[in-house]
PDB file of N, CA and C in Angstrom:
ATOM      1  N   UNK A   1      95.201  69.360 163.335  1.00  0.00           N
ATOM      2  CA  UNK A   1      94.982  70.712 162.851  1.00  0.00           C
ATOM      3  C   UNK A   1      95.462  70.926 161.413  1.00  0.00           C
ATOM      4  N   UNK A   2      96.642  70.447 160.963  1.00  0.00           N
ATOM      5  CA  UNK A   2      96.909  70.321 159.811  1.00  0.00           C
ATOM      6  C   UNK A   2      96.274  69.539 158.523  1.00  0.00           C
ATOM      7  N   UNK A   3      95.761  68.358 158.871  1.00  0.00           N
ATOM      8  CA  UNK A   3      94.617  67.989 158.063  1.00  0.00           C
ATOM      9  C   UNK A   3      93.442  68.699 157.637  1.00  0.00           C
ATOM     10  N   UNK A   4      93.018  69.732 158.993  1.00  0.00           N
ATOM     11  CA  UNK A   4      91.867  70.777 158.415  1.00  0.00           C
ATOM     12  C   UNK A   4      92.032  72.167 157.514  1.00  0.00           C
ATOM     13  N   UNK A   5      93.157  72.203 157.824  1.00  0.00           N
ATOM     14  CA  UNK A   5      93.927  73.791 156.658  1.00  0.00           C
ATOM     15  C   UNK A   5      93.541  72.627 155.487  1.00  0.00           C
ATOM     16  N   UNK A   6      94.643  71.638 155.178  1.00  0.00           N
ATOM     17  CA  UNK A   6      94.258  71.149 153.514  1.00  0.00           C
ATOM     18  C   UNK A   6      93.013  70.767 153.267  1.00  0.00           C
ATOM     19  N   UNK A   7      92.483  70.423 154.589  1.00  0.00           N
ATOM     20  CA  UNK A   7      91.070  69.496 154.149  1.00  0.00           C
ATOM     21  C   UNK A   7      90.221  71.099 153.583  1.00  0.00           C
ATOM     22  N   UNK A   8      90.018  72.517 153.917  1.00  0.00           N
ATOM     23  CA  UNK A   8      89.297  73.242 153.772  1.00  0.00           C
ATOM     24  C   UNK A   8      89.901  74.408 152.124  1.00  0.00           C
ATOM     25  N   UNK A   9      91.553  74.112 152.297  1.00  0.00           N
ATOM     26  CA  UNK A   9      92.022  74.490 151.337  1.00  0.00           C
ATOM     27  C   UNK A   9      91.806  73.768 149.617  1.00  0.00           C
ATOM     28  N   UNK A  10      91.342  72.299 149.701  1.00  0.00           N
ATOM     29  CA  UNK A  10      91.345  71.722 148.767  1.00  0.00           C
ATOM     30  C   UNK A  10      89.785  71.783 148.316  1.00  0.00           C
ATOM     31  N   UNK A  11      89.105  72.135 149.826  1.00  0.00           N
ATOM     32  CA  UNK A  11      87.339  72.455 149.471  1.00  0.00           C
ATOM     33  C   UNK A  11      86.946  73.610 148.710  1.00  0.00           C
ATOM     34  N   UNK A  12      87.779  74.721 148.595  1.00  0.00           N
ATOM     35  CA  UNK A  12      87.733  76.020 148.273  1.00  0.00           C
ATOM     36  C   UNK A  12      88.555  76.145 146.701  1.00  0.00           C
ATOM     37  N   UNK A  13      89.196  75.067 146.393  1.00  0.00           N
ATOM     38  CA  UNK A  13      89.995  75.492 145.188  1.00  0.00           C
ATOM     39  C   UNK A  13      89.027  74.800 144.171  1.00  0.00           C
ATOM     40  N   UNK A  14      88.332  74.183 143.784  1.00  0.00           N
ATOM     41  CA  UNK A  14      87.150  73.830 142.811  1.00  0.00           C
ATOM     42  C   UNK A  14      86.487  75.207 142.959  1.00  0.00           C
ATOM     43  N   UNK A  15      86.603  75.773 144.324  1.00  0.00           N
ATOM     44  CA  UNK A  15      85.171  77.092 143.959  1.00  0.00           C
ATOM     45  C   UNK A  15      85.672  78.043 143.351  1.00  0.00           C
ATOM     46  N   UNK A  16      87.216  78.811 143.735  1.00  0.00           N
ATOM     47  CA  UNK A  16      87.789  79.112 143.161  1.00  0.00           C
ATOM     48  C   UNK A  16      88.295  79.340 141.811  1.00  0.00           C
ATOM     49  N   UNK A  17      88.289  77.838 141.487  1.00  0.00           N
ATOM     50  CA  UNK A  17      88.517  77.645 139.923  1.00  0.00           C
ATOM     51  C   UNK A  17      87.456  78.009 138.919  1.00  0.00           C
ATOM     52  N   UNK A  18      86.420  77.532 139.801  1.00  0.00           N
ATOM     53  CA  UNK A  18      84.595  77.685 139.055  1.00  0.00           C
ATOM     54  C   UNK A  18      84.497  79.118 139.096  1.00  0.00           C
ATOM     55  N   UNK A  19      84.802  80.051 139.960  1.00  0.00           N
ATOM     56  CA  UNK A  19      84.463  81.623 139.828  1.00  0.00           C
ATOM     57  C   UNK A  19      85.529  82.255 138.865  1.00  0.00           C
ATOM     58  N   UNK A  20      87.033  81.431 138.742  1.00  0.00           N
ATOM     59  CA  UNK A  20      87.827  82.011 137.873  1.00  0.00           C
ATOM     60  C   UNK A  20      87.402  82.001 136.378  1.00  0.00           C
ATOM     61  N   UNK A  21      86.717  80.746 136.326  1.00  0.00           N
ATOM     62  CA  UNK A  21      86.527  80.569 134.872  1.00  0.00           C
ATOM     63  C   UNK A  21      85.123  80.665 134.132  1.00  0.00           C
ATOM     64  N   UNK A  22      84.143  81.177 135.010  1.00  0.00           N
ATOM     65  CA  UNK A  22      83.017  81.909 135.048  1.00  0.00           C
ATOM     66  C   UNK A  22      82.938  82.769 134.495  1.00  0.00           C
ATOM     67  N   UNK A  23      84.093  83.661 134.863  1.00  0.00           N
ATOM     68  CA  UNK A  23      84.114  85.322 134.490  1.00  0.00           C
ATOM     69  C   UNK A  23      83.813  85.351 133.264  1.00  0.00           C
ATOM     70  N   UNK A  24      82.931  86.715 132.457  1.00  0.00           N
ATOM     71  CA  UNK A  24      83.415  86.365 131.230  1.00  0.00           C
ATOM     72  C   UNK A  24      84.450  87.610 130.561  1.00  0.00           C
ATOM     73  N   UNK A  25      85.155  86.959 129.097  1.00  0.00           N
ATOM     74  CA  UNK A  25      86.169  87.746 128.950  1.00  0.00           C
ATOM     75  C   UNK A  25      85.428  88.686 128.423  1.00  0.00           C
ATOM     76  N   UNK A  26      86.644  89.510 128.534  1.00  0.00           N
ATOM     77  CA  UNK A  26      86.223  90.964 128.047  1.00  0.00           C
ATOM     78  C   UNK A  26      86.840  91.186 126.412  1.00  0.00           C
ATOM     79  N   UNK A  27      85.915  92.118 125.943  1.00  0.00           N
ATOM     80  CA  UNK A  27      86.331  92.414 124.164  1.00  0.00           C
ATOM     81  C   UNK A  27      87.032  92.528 124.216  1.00  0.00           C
ATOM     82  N   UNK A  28      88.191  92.244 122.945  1.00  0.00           N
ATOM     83  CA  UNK A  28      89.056  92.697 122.410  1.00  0.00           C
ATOM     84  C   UNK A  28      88.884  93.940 121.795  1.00  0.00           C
ATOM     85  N   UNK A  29      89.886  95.148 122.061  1.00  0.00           N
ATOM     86  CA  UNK A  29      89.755  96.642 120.883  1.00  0.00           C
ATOM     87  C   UNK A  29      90.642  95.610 120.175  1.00  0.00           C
ATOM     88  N   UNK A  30      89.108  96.579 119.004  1.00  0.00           N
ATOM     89  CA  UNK A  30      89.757  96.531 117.470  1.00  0.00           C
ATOM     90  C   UNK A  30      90.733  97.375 117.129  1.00  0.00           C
ATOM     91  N   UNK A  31      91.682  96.721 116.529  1.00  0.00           N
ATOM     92  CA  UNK A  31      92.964  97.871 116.011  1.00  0.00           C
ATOM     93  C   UNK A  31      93.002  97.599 114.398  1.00  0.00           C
ATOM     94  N   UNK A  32      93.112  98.475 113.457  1.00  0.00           N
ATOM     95  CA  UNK A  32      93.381  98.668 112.236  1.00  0.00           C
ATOM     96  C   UNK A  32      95.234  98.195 112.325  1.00  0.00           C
ATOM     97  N   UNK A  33      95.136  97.774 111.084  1.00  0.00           N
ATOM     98  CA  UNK A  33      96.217  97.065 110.957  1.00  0.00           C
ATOM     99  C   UNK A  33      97.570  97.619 110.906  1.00  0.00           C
ATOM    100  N   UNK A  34      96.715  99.153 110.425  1.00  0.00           N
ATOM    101  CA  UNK A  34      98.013 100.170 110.164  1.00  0.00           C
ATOM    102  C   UNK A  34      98.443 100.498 111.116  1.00  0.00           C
ATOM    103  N   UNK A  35      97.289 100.674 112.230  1.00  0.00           N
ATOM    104  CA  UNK A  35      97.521 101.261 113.858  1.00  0.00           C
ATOM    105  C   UNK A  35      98.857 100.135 114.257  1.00  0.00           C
ATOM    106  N   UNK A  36      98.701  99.052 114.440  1.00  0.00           N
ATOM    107  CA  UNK A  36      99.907  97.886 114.540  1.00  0.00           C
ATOM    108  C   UNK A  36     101.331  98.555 113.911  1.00  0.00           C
ATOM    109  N   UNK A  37     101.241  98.652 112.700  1.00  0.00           N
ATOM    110  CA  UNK A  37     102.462  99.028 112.168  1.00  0.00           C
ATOM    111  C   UNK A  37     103.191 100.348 112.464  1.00  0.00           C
ATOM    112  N   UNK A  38     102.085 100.810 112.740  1.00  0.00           N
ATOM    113  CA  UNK A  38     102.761 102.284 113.709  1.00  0.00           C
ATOM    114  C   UNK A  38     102.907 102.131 114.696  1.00  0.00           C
ATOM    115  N   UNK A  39     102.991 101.353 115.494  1.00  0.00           N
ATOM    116  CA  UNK A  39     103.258 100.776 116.661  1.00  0.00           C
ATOM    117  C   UNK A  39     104.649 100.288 116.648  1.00  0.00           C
ATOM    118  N   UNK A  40     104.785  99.037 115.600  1.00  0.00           N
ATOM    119  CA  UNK A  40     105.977  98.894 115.299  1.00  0.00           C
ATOM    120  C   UNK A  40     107.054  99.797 114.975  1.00  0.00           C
ATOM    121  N   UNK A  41     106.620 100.354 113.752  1.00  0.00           N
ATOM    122  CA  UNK A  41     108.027 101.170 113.333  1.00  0.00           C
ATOM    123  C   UNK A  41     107.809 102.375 114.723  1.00  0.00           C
ATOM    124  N   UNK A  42     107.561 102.367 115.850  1.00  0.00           N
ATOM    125  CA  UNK A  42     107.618 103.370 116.871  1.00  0.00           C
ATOM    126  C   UNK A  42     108.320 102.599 117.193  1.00  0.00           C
ATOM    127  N   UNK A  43     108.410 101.525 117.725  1.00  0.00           N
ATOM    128  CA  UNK A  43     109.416 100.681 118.680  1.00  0.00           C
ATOM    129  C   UNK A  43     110.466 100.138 118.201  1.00  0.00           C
ATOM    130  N   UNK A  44     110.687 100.287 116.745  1.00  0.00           N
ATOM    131  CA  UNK A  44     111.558  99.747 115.828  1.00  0.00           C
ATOM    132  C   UNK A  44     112.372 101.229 115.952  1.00  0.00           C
ATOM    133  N   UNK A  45     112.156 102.448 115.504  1.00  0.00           N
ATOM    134  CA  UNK A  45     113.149 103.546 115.733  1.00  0.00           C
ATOM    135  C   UNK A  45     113.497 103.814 116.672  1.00  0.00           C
ATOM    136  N   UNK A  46     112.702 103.441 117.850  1.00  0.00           N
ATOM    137  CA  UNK A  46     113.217 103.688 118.957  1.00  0.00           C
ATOM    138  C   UNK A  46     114.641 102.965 119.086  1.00  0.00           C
ATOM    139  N   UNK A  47     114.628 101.408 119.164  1.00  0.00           N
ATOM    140  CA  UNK A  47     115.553 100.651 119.142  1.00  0.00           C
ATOM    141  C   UNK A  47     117.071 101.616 118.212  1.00  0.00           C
ATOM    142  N   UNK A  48     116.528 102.036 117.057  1.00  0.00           N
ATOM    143  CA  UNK A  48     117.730 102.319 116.234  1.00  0.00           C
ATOM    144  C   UNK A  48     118.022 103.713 116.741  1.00  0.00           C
ATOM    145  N   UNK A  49     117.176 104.560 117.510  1.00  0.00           N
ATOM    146  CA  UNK A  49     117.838 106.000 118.131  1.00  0.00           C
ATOM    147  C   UNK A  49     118.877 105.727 119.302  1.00  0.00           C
ATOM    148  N   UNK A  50     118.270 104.353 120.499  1.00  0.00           N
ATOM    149  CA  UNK A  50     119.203 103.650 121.458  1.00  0.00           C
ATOM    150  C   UNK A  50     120.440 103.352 121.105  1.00  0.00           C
ATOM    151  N   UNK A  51     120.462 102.410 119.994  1.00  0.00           N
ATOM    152  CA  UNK A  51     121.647 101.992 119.358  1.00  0.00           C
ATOM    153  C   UNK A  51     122.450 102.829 119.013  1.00  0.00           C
ATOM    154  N   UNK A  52     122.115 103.740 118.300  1.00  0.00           N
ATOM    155  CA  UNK A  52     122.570 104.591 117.644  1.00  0.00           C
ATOM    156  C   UNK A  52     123.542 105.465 118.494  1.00  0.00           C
ATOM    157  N   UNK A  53     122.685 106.066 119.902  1.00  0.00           N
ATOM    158  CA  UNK A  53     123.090 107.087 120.937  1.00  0.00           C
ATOM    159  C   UNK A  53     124.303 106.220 121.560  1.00  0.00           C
ATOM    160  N   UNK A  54     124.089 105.089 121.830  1.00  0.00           N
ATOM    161  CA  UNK A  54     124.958 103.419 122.548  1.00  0.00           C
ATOM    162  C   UNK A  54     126.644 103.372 121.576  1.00  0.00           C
ATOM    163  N   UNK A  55     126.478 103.454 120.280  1.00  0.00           N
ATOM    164  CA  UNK A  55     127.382 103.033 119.659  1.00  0.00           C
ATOM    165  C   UNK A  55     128.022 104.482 118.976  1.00  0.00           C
ATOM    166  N   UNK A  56     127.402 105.782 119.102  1.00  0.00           N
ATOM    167  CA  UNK A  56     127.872 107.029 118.686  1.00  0.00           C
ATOM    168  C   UNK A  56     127.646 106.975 117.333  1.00  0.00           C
ATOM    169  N   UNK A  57     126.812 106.477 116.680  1.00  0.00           N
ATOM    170  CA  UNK A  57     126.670 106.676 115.001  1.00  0.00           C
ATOM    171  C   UNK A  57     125.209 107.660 114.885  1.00  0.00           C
ATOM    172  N   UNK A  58     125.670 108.711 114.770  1.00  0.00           N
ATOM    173  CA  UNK A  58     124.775 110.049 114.343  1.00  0.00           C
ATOM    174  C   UNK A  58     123.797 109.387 113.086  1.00  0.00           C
ATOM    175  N   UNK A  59     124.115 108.945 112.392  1.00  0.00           N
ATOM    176  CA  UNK A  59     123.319 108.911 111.473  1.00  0.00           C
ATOM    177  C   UNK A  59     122.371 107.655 111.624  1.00  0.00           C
ATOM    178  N   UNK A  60     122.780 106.539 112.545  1.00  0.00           N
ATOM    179  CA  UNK A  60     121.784 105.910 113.220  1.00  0.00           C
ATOM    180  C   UNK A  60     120.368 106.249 113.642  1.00  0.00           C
ATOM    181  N   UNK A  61     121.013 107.553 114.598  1.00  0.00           N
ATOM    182  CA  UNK A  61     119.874 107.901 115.708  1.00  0.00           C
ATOM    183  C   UNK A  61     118.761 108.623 114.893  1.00  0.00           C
ATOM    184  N   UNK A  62     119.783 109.426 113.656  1.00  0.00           N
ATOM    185  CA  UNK A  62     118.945 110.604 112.794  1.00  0.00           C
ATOM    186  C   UNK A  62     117.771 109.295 112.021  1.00  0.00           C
ATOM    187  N   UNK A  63     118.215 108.447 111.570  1.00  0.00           N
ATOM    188  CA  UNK A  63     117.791 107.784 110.863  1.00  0.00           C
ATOM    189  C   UNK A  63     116.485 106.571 112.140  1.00  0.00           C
ATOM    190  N   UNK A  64     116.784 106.414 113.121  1.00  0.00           N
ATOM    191  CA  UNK A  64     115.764 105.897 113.878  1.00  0.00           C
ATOM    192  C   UNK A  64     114.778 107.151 114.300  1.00  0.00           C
ATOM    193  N   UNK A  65     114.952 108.340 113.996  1.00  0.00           N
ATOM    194  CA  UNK A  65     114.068 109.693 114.717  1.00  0.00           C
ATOM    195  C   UNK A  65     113.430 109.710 113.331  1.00  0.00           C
ATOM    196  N   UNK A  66     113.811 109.574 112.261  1.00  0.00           N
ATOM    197  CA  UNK A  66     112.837 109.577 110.786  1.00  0.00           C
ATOM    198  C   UNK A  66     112.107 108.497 110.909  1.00  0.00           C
ATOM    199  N   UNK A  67     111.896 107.000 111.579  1.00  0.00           N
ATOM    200  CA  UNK A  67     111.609 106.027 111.596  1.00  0.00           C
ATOM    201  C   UNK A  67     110.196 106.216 112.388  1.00  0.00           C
ATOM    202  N   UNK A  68     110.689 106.581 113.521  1.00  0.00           N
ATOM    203  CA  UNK A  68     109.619 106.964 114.731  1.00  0.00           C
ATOM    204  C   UNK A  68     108.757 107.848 114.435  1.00  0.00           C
ATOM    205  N   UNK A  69     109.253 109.340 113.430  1.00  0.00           N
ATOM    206  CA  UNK A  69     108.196 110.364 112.861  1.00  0.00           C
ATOM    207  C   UNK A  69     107.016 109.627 112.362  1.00  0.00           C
ATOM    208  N   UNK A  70     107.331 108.854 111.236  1.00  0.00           N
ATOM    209  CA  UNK A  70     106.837 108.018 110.405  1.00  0.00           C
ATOM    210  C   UNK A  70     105.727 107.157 111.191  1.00  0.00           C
ATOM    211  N   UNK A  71     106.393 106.137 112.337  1.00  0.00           N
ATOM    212  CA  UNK A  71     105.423 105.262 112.860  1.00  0.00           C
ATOM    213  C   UNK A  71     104.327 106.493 113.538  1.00  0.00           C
ATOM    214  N   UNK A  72     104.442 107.266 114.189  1.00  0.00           N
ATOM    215  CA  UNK A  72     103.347 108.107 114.718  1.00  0.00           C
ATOM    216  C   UNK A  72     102.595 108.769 114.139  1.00  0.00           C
ATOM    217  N   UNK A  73     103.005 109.147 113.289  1.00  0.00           N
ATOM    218  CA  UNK A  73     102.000 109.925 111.746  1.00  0.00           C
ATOM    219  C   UNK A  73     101.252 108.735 111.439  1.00  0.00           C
ATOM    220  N   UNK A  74     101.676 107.352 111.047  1.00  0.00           N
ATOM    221  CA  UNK A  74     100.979 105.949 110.833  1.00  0.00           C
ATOM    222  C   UNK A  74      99.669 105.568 111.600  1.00  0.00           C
ATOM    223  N   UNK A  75     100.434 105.791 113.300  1.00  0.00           N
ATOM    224  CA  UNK A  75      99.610 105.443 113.880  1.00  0.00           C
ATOM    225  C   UNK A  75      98.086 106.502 114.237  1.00  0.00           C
ATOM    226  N   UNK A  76      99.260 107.817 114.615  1.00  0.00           N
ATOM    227  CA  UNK A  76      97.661 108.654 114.425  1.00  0.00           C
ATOM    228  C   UNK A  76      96.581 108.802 113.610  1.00  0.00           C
ATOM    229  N   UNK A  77      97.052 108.726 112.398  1.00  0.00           N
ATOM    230  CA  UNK A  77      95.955 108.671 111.447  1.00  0.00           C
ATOM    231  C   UNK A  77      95.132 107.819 110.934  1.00  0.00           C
ATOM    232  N   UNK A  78      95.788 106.383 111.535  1.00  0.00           N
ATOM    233  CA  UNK A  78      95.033 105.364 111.383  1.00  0.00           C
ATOM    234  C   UNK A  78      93.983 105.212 112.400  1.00  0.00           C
ATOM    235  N   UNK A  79      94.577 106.051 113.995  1.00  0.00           N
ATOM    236  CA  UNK A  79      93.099 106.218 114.946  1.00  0.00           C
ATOM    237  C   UNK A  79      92.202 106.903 115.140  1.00  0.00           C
ATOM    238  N   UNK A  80      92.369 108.140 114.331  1.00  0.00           N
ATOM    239  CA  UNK A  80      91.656 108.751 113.805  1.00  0.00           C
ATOM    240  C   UNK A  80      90.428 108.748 112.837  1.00  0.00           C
ATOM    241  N   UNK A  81      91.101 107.908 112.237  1.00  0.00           N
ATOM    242  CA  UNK A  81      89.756 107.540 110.768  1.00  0.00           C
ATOM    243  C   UNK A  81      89.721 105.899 111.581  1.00  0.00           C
ATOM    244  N   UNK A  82      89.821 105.453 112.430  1.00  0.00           N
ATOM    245  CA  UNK A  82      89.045 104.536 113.072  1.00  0.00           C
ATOM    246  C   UNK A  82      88.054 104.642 113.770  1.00  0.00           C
ATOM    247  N   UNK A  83      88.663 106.213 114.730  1.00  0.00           N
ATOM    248  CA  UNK A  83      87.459 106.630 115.551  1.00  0.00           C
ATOM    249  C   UNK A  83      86.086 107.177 114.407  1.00  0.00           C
ATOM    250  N   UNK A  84      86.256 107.973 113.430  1.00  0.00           N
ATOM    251  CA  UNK A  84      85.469 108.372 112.757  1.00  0.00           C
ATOM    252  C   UNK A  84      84.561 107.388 111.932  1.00  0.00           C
ATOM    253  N   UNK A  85      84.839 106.324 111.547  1.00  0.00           N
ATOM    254  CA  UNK A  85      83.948 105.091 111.467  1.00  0.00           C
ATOM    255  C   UNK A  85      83.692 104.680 112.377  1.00  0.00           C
ATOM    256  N   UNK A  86      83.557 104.676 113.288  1.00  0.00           N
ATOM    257  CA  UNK A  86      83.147 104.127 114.389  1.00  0.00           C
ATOM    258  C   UNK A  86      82.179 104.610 114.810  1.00  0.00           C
ATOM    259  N   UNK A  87      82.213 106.211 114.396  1.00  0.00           N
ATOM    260  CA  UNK A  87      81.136 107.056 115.103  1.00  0.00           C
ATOM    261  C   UNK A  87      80.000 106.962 114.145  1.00  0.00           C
ATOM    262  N   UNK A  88      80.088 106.744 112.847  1.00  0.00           N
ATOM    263  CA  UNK A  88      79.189 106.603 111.702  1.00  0.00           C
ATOM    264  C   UNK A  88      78.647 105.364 111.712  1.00  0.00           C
TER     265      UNK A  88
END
């Protein structure tokens, strides 16, 4: 009985593999480069508002919340005038 589990398990993993790698991939979204960097400096102030709140240095956190303004103003406006070429 145990010979037929592997014998049927080893019949099925070629088909398996063949339907896995069949698929096809899917697009990549395009991101503007700026969109990236507002991404970053979002996750970059974030880090320095954590730290900041973690280690009690006020002017850390103030200074990671100017960081984060920044990345989201970056990023919105870069998806914005992405979407709008896009539509043109």
């Amino acid at each position: 009985m145990p010979k037929d589990a592997i014998k049927t398990i080893t019949l099925s993993t070629p088909k398996i593999l063949a339907a896995a790698l069949s698929k096809k991939k899917q697009n990549k979204i395009q991101m503007p480069g700026a969109a990236r960097a507002g991404i970053g400096l979002l996750l970059m102030g974030a880090l320095l508002v954590g730290f900041g709140q973690y280690l009690e240095r006020g002017a850390l956190s103030l200074y990671g919340v100017i960081i984060v303004a920044c990345g989201f103003i970056l990023y919105m406006t870069a998806s914005v005038v992405a979407k709008r070429r896009a539509k043109i």
